[in-house]
Protein backbone atom coordinates (compact mmCIF):
# COMPACT_ATOMS: atom_id res chain seq x y z
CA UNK A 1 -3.49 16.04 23.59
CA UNK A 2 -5.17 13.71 26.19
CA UNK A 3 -3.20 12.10 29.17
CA UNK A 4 -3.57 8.99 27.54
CA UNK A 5 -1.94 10.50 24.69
CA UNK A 6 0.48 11.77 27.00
CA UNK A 7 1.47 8.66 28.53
CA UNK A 8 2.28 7.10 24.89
CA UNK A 9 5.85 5.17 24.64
CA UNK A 10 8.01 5.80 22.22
CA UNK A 11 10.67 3.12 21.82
CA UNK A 12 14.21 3.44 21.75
CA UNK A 13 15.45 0.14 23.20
CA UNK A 14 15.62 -2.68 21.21
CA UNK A 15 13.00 -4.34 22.74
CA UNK A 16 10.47 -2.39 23.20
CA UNK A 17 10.98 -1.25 19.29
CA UNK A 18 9.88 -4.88 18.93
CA UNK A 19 7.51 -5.28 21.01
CA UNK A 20 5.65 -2.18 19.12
CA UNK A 21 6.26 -3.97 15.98
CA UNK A 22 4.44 -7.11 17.13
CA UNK A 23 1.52 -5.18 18.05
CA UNK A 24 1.58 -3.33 14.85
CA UNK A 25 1.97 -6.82 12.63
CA UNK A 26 -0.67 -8.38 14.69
CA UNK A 27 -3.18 -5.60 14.88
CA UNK A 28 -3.02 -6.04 10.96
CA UNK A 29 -3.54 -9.58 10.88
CA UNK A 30 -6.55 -8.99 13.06
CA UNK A 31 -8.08 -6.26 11.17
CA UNK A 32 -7.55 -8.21 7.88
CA UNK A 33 -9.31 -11.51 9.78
CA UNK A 34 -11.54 -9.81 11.82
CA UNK A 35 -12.45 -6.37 10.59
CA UNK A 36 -11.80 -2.58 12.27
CA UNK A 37 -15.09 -3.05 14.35
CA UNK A 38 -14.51 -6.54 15.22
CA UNK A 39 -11.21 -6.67 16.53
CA UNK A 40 -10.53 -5.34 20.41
CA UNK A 41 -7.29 -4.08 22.18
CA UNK A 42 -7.26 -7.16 23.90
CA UNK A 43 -7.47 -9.69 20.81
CA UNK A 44 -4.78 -7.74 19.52
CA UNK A 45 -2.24 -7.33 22.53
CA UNK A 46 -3.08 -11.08 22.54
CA UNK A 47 -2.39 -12.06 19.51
CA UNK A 48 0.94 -10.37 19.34
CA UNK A 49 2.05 -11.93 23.13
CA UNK A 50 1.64 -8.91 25.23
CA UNK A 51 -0.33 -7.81 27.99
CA UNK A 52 -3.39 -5.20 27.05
CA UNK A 53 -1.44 -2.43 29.23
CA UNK A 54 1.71 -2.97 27.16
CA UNK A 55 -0.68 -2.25 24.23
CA UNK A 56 -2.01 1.02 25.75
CA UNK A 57 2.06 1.78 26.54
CA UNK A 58 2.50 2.04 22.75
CA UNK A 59 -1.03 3.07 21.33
CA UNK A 60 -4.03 5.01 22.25
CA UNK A 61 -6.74 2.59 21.13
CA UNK A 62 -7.19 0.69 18.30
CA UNK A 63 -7.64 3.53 15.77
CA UNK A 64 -4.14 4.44 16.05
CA UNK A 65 -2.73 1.35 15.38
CA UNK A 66 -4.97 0.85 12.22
CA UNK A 67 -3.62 4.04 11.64
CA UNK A 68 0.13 2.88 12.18
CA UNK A 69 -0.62 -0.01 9.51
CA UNK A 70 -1.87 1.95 7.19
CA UNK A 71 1.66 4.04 7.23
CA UNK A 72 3.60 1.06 7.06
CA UNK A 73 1.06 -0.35 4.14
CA UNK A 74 2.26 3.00 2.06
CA UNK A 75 5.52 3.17 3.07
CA UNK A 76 5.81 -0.68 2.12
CA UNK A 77 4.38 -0.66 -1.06
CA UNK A 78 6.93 2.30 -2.19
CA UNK A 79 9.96 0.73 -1.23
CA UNK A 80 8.98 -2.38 -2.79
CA UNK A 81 8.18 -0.71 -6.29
CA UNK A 82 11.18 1.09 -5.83
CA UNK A 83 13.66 -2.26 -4.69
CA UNK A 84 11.98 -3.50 -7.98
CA UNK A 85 12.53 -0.58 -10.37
CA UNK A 86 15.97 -0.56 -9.60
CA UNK A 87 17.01 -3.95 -10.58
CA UNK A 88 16.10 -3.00 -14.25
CA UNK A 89 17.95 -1.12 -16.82
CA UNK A 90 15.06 1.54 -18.20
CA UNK A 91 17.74 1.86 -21.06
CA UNK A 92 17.46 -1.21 -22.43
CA UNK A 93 14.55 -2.88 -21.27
CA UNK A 94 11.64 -3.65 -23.75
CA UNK A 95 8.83 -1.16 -22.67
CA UNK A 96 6.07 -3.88 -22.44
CA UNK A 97 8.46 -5.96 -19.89
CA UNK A 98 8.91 -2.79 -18.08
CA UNK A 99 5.22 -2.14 -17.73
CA UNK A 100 4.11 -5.92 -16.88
CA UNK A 101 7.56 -5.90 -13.95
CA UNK A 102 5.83 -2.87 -12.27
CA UNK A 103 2.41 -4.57 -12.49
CA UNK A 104 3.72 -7.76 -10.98
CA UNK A 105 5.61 -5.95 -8.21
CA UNK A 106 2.18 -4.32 -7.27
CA UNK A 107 0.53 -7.55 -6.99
CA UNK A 108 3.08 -9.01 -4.99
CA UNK A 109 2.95 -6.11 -2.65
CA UNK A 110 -0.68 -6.90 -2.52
CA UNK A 111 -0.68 -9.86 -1.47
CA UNK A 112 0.15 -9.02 2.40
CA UNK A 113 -2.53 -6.45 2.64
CA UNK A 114 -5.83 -8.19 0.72
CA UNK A 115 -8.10 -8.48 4.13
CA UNK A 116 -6.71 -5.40 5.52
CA UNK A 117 -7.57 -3.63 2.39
CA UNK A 118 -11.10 -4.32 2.49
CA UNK A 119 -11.04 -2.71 5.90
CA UNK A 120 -9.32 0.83 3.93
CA UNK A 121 -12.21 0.69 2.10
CA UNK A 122 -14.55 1.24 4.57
CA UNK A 123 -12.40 3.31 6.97
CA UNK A 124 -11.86 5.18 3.76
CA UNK A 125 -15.46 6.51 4.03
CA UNK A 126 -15.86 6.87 7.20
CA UNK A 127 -12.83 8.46 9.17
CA UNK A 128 -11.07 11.55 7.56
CA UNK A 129 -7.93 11.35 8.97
CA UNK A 130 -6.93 7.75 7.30
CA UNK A 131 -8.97 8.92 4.26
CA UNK A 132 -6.10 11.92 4.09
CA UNK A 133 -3.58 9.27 4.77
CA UNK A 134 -4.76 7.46 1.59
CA UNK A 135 -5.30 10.07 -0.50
CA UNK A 136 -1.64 11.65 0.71
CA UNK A 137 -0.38 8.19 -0.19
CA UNK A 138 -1.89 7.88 -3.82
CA UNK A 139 -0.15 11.27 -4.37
CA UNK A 140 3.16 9.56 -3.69
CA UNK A 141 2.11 6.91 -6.06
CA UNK A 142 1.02 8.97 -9.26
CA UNK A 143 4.23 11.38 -8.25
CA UNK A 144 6.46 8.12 -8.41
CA UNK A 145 5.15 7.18 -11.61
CA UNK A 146 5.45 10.64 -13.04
CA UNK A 147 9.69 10.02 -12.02
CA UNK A 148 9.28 6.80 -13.91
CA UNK A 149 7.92 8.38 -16.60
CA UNK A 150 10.30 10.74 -17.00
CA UNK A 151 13.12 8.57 -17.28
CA UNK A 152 11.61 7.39 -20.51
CA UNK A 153 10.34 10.58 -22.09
CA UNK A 154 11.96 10.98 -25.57
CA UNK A 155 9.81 7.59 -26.47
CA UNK A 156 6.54 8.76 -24.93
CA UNK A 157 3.67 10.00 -27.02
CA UNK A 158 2.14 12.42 -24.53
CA UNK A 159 3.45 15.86 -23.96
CA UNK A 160 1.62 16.33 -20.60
CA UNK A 161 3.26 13.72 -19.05
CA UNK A 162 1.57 14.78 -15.19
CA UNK A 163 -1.44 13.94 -16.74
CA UNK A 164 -0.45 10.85 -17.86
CA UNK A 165 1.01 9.90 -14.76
CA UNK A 166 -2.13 10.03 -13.37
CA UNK A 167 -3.95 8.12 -15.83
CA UNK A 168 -1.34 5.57 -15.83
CA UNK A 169 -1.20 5.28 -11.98
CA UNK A 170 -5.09 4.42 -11.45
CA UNK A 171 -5.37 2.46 -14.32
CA UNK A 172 -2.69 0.21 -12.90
CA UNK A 173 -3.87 0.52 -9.22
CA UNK A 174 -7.72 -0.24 -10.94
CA UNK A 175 -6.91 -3.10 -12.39
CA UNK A 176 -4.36 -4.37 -9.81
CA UNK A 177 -6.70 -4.07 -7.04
CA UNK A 178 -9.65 -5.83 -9.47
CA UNK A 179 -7.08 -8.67 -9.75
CA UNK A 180 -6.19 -8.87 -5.87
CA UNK A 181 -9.56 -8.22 -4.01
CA UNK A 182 -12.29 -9.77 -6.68
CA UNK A 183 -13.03 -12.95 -8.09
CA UNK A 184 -12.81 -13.02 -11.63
CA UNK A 185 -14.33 -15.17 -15.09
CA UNK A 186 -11.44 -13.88 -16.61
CA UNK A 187 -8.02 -15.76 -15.93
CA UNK A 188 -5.01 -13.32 -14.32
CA UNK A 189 -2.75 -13.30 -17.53
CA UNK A 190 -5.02 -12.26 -19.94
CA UNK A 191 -5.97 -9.52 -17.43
CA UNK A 192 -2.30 -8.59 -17.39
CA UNK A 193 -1.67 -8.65 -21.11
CA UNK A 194 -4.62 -6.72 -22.15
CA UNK A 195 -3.60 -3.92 -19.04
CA UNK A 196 0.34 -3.83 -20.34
CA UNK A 197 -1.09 -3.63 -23.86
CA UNK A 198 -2.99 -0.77 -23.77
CA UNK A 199 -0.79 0.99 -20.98
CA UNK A 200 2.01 0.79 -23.98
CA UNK A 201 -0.22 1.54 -26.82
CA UNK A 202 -1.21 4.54 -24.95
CA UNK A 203 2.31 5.58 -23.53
CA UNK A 204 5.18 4.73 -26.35
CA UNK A 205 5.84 6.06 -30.23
């Protein structure tokens, strides 16, 4: 561990829990405007009101606050799938209405994150540490679907249901992200419809 490292607040008073938070919310508005390589320490303790030494109080450089994002992008998108799941009944609900609630809930979680994600991308590639992040945070996504899955299972065709949790989960994520991040010919609906229908097709007796 460096000094710098060392030196590294960690909050316990309500204002300096803030104060990280601001950095942390503007760092990702940054990023998403700017870009990884084109956004400095100093553009982002600016942005979120504080002094660049307050910045370097809470965060190494500007890694580990792309880094902090990127845990609060996963940890986000979770709770709001989950928040959503749990306002349905999975006993009663019709299974296509099911499937198109979760794909709506994953667009709306999308929605905060569509410059930053181009930025995951790239990191993706090119730093292994947030690429492990990522990957460690699909697993949470295809494991979550597998629980979904399973509360459903006397109506599912497959009888490898891991397996289909997978194919389900980047399917989804596929066509979610195709929806979010591209331009398309193709309106949004139809792109929805077509996704729930096969999903269903593929899932349900």
């Amino acid at each position: 561990m460096s000094d710098m490292e060392d030196k590294i607040r960690t909050p316990r008073q309500e204002r300096s829990i803030r104060t990280r938070e601001a950095i942390v919310q503007a760092a990702m508005k940054q990023f998403s405007d700017k870009g990884f390589h084109q956004t400095n320490t100093k553009q982002i303790a600016a942005a979120a009101g504080v002094s660049t030494g307050s910045f370097y109080s809470y965060f190494v450089d500007k890694r580990a606050v792309f880094i902090e994002v990127l845990k609060n992008y996963g940890t986000d998108l979770l709770a709001r799938i989950d928040a959503s799941m749990s306002e349905i009944n999975f006993l009663t609900i019709d299974r296509s209405e099911l499937i198109m609630h979760l794909v709506d809930t994953l667009l709306i979680s999308h929605e905060a994150f569509i410059g930053y994600h181009r930025e995951l991308t790239i990191m993706y590639h090119s730093d292994e540490e947030i690429k492990q992040l990522m990957d460690a945070q699909y697993e949470a996504g295809r494991i979550r679907t597998l629980e979904y899955l399973q509360m459903g299972q006397d109506e599912l065709k497959t009888e490898d249901m891991e397996a289909a949790s997978v194919i389900v989960f980047e399917t989804v994520s596929a066509i979610v992200d195709v929806i979010s991040f591209s331009q398309q010919r193709i309106a949004t609906e139809r792109l929805k419809s077509e996704l729930v229908h096969m999903i269903v097709s593929y899932l349900y007796k």
